[in-house]
Protein backbone atom coordinates (compact mmCIF):
# COMPACT_ATOMS: atom_id res chain seq x y z
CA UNK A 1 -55.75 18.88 -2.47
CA UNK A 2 -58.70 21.03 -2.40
CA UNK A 3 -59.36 20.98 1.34
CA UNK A 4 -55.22 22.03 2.09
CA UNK A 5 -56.12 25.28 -0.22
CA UNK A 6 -59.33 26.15 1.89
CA UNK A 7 -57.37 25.38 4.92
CA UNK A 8 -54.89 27.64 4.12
CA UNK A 9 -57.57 30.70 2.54
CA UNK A 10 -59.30 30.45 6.25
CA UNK A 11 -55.70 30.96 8.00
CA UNK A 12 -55.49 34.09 5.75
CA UNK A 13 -58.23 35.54 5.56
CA UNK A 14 -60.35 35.07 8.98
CA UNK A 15 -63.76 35.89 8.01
CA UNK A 16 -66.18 36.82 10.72
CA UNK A 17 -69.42 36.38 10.71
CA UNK A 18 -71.99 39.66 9.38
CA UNK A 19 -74.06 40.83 11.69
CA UNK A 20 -77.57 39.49 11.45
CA UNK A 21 -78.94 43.58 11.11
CA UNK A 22 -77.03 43.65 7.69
CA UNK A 23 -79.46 41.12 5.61
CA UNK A 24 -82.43 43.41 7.30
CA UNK A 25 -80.77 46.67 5.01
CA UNK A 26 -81.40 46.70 1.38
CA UNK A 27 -78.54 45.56 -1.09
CA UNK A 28 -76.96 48.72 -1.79
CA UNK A 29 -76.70 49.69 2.08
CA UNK A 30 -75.29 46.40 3.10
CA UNK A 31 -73.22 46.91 -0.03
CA UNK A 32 -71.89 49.97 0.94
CA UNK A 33 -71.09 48.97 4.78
CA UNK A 34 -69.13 45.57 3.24
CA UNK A 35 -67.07 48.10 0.92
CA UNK A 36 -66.20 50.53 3.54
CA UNK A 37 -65.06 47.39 5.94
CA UNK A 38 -63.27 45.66 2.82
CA UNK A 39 -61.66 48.88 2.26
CA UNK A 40 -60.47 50.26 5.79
CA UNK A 41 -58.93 46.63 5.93
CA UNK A 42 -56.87 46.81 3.11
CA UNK A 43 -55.81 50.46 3.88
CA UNK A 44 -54.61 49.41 7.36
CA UNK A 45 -52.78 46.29 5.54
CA UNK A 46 -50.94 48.93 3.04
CA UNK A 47 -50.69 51.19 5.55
CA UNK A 48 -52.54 54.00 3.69
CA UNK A 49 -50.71 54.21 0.51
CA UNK A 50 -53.43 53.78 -2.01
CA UNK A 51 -51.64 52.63 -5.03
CA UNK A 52 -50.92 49.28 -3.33
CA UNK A 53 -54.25 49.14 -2.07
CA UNK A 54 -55.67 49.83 -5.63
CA UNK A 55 -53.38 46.67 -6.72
CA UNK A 56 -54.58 44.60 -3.85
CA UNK A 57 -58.43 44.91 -4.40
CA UNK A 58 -58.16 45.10 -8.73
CA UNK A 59 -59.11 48.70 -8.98
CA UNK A 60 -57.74 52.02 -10.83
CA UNK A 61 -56.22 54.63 -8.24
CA UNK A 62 -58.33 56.89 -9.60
CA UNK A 63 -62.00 55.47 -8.99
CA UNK A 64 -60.60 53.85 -5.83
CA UNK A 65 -59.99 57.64 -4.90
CA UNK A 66 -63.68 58.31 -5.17
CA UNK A 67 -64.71 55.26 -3.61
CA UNK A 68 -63.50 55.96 -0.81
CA UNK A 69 -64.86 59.56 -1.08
CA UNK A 70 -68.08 58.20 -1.36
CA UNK A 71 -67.73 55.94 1.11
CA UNK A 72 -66.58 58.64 3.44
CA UNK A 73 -63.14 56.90 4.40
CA UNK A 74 -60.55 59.97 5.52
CA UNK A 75 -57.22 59.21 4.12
CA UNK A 76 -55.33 61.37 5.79
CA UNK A 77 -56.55 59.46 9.18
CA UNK A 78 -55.68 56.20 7.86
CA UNK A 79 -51.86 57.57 7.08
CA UNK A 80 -51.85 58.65 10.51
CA UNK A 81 -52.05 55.12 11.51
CA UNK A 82 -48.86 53.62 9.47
CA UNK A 83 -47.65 51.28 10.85
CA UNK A 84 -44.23 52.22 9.28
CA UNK A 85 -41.87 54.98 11.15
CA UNK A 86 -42.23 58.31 10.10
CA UNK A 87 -38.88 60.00 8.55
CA UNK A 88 -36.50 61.26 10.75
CA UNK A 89 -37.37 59.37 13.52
CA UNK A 90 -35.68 56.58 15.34
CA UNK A 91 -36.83 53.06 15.50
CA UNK A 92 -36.49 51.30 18.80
């Protein structure tokens, strides 16, 4: 049973290997360049509308705001890279 579940995580979730330079930063750096990649991922996947993405990762809209703030992640950008129509325009 166990190895169908981790069969199935690895199908999800593809992890790639971290660079090697990464474990040569100190904790907070390589920290902060995981939670910046976590984050841009999961703002693609929700296609910029932060609420889901604060539901997806377990956070409060609010501090998710400033995280990505802090981690210097434009949101407007990232909405212009919905993958969802824009209104008034046709889909085909």
């Amino acid at each position: 049973m166990w190895r169908r579940r981790s069969a199935r995580r690895r199908r999800r979730f593809p992890w790639k290997p971290f660079p090697a330079a990464l474990f040569d930063l100190p904790l907070r750096e390589a920290r902060d360049h995981f939670e910046k990649a976590y984050l841009e991922h999961h703002l693609k996947l929700a296609g910029g509308n932060v609420g889901d993405i604060a539901a997806a990762v377990g956070m409060e809209r609010t501090h998710l705001y400033r995280k990505l703030k802090g981690l210097g992640i434009d949101l407007r950008k990232a909405s212009l890279h919905k993958n969802s129509p824009t209104k008034g325009t046709k889909e085909g």
